[in-house]
C-alpha atoms as a PDB file:
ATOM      1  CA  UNK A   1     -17.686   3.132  11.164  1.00  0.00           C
ATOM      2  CA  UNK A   2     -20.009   5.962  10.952  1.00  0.00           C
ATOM      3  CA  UNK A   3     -17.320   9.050  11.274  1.00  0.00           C
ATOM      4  CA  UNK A   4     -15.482   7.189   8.650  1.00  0.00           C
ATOM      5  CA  UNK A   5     -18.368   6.720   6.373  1.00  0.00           C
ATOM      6  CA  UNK A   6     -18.804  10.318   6.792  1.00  0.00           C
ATOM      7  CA  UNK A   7     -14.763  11.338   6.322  1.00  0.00           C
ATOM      8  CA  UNK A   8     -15.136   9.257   3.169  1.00  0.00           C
ATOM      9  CA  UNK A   9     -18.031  10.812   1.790  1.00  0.00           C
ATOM     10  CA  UNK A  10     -16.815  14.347   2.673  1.00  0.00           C
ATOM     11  CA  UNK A  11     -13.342  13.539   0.525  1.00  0.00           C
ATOM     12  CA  UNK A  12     -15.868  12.307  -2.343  1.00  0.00           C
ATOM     13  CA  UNK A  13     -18.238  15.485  -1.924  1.00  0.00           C
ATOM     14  CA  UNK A  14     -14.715  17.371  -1.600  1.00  0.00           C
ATOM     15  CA  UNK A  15     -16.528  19.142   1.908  1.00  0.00           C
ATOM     16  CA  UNK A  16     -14.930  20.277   5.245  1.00  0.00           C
ATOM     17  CA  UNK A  17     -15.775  19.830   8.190  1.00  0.00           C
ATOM     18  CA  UNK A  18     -16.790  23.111   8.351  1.00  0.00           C
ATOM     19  CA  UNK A  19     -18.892  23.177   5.842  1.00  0.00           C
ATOM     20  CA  UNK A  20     -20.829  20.173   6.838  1.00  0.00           C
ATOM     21  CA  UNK A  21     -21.491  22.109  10.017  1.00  0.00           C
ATOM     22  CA  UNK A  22     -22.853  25.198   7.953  1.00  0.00           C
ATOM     23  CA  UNK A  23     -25.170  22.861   6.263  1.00  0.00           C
ATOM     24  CA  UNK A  24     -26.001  20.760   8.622  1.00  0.00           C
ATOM     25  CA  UNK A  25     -26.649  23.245  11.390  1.00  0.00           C
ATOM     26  CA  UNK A  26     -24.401  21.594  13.808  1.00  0.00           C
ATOM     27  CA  UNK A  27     -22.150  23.350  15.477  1.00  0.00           C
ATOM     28  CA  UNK A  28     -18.405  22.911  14.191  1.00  0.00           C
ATOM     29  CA  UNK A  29     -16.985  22.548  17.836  1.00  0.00           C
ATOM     30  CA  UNK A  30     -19.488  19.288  18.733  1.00  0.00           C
ATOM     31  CA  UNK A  31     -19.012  17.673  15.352  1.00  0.00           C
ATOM     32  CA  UNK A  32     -15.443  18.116  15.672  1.00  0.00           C
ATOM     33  CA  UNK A  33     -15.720  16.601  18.884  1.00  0.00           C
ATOM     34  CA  UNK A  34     -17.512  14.031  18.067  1.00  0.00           C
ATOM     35  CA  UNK A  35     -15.556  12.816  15.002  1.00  0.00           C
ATOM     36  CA  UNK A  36     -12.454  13.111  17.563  1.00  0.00           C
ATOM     37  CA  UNK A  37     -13.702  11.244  20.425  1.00  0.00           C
ATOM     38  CA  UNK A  38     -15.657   8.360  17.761  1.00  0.00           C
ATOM     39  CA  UNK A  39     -19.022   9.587  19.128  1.00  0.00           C
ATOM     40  CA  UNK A  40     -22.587   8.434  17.120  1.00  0.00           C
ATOM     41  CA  UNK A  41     -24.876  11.654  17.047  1.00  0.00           C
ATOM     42  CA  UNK A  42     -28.153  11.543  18.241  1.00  0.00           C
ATOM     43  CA  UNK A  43     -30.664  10.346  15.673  1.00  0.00           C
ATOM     44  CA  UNK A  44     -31.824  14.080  13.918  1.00  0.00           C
ATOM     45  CA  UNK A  45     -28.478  15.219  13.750  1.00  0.00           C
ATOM     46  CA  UNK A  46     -27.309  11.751  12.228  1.00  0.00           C
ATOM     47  CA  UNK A  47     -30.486  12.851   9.352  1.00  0.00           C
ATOM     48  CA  UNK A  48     -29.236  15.649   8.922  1.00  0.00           C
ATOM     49  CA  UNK A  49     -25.365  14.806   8.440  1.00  0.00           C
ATOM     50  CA  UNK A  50     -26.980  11.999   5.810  1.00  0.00           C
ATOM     51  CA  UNK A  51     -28.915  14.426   4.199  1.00  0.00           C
ATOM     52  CA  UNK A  52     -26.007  17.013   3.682  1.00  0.00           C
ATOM     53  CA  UNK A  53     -24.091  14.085   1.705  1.00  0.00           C
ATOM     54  CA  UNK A  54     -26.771  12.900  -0.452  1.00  0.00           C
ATOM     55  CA  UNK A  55     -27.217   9.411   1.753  1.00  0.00           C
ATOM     56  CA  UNK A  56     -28.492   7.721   4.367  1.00  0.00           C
ATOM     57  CA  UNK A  57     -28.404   6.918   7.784  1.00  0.00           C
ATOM     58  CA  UNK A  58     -28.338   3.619   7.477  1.00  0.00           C
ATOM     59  CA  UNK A  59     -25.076   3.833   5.182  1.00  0.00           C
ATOM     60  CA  UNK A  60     -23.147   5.682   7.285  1.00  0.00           C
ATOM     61  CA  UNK A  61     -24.084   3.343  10.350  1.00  0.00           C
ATOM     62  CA  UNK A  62     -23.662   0.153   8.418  1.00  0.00           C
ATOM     63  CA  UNK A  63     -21.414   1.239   5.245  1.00  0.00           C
ATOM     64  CA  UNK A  64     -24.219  -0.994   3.109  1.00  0.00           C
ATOM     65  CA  UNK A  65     -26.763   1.239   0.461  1.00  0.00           C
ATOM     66  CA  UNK A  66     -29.600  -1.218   0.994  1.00  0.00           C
ATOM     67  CA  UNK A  67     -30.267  -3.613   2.962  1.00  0.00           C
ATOM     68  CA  UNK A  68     -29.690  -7.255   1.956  1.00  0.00           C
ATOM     69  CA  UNK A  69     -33.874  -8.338   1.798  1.00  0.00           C
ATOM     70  CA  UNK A  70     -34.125  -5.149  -0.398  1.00  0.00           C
ATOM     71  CA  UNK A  71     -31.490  -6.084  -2.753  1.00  0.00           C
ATOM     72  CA  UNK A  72     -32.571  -9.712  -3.190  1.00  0.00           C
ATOM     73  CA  UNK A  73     -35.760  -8.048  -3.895  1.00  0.00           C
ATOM     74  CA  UNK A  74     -34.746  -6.052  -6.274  1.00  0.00           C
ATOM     75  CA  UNK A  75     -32.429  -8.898  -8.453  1.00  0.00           C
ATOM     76  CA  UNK A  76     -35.301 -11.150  -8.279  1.00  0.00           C
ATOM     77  CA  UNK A  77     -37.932  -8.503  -9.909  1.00  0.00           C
ATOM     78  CA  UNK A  78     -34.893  -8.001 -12.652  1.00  0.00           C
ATOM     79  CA  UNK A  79     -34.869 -11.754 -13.597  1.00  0.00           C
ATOM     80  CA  UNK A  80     -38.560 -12.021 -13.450  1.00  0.00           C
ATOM     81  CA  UNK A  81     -38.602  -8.882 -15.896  1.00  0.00           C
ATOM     82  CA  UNK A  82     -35.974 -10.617 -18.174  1.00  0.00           C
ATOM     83  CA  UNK A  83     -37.997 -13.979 -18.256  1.00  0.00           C
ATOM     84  CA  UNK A  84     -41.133 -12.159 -19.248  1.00  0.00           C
ATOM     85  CA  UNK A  85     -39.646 -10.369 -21.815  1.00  0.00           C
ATOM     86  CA  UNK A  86     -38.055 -14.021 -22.836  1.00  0.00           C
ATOM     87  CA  UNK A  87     -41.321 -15.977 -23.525  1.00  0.00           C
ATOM     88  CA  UNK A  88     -42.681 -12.955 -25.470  1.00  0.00           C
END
Protein backbone atom coordinates (compact mmCIF):
# COMPACT_ATOMS: atom_id res chain seq x y z
CA UNK A 1 0.00 0.00 0.00
CA UNK A 2 2.58 2.49 0.77
CA UNK A 3 4.63 2.43 -2.79
CA UNK A 4 1.26 2.78 -4.28
CA UNK A 5 0.16 5.62 -2.17
CA UNK A 6 3.32 7.12 -3.20
CA UNK A 7 3.00 6.13 -7.26
CA UNK A 8 -0.39 7.78 -6.88
CA UNK A 9 0.62 10.85 -5.38
CA UNK A 10 3.66 11.22 -7.70
CA UNK A 11 1.05 10.94 -10.93
CA UNK A 12 -1.07 13.73 -8.96
CA UNK A 13 2.16 15.91 -8.14
CA UNK A 14 3.10 14.93 -11.91
CA UNK A 15 6.92 13.85 -10.18
CA UNK A 16 9.43 11.08 -11.18
CA UNK A 17 10.97 9.00 -9.49
CA UNK A 18 13.85 10.82 -9.95
CA UNK A 19 12.87 13.72 -8.81
CA UNK A 20 11.50 12.47 -5.60
CA UNK A 21 15.01 11.20 -5.01
CA UNK A 22 16.51 14.80 -5.67
CA UNK A 23 14.17 16.09 -3.11
CA UNK A 24 14.07 13.69 -0.89
CA UNK A 25 17.77 12.98 -0.66
CA UNK A 26 17.42 9.36 -1.29
CA UNK A 27 19.31 7.86 -3.55
CA UNK A 28 17.44 6.96 -6.95
CA UNK A 29 18.99 3.36 -7.08
CA UNK A 30 17.47 2.32 -3.30
CA UNK A 31 14.13 3.97 -3.91
CA UNK A 32 13.93 2.32 -7.11
CA UNK A 33 14.67 -0.72 -5.39
CA UNK A 34 12.55 -0.45 -2.96
CA UNK A 35 9.40 0.48 -4.95
CA UNK A 36 10.48 -2.75 -7.10
CA UNK A 37 10.95 -5.24 -4.48
CA UNK A 38 7.54 -3.62 -2.26
CA UNK A 39 9.99 -2.60 0.50
CA UNK A 40 8.66 0.03 3.56
CA UNK A 41 11.61 2.58 4.17
CA UNK A 42 12.90 3.09 7.37
CA UNK A 43 10.99 5.65 9.39
CA UNK A 44 13.13 9.22 8.36
CA UNK A 45 13.23 8.35 4.93
CA UNK A 46 9.38 7.43 4.99
CA UNK A 47 9.22 11.57 6.53
CA UNK A 48 10.91 12.60 4.16
CA UNK A 49 9.16 10.85 1.03
CA UNK A 50 5.76 12.33 2.93
CA UNK A 51 7.12 15.54 3.17
CA UNK A 52 8.25 15.80 -0.59
CA UNK A 53 4.40 15.13 -1.53
CA UNK A 54 2.76 17.46 0.74
CA UNK A 55 1.41 14.38 3.18
CA UNK A 56 1.87 12.18 5.68
CA UNK A 57 3.22 9.15 6.83
CA UNK A 58 0.44 7.86 8.09
CA UNK A 59 -1.41 8.25 4.57
CA UNK A 60 0.87 6.60 2.66
CA UNK A 61 1.02 3.60 5.25
CA UNK A 62 -2.70 3.45 5.74
CA UNK A 63 -4.17 5.37 2.50
CA UNK A 64 -6.59 7.27 5.32
CA UNK A 65 -5.86 11.46 5.90
CA UNK A 66 -6.89 11.22 9.54
CA UNK A 67 -7.48 8.92 11.64
CA UNK A 68 -11.04 7.78 12.42
CA UNK A 69 -11.12 9.30 16.47
CA UNK A 70 -9.84 12.55 14.77
CA UNK A 71 -12.50 12.75 12.27
CA UNK A 72 -15.38 11.92 14.63
CA UNK A 73 -13.82 14.66 16.51
CA UNK A 74 -13.86 16.94 14.17
CA UNK A 75 -17.84 16.28 12.79
CA UNK A 76 -18.91 16.42 16.28
CA UNK A 77 -17.24 20.05 17.02
CA UNK A 78 -19.08 21.02 13.46
CA UNK A 79 -22.58 20.04 14.78
CA UNK A 80 -21.94 21.47 18.14
CA UNK A 81 -20.90 24.79 16.21
CA UNK A 82 -24.14 24.57 14.07
CA UNK A 83 -26.40 24.02 17.23
CA UNK A 84 -24.90 27.02 18.92
CA UNK A 85 -25.31 29.14 16.21
CA UNK A 86 -29.10 27.55 16.11
CA UNK A 87 -30.36 28.66 19.59
CA UNK A 88 -28.84 32.14 18.99
Amino acid sequence: MFWNNVKNLLDISNLTQKELSALTDINLGTLKNQICRNVIPDAIEAVKIAKALNTTVEFLVTGTEENQAEKELTELKAKLADLIMFKK
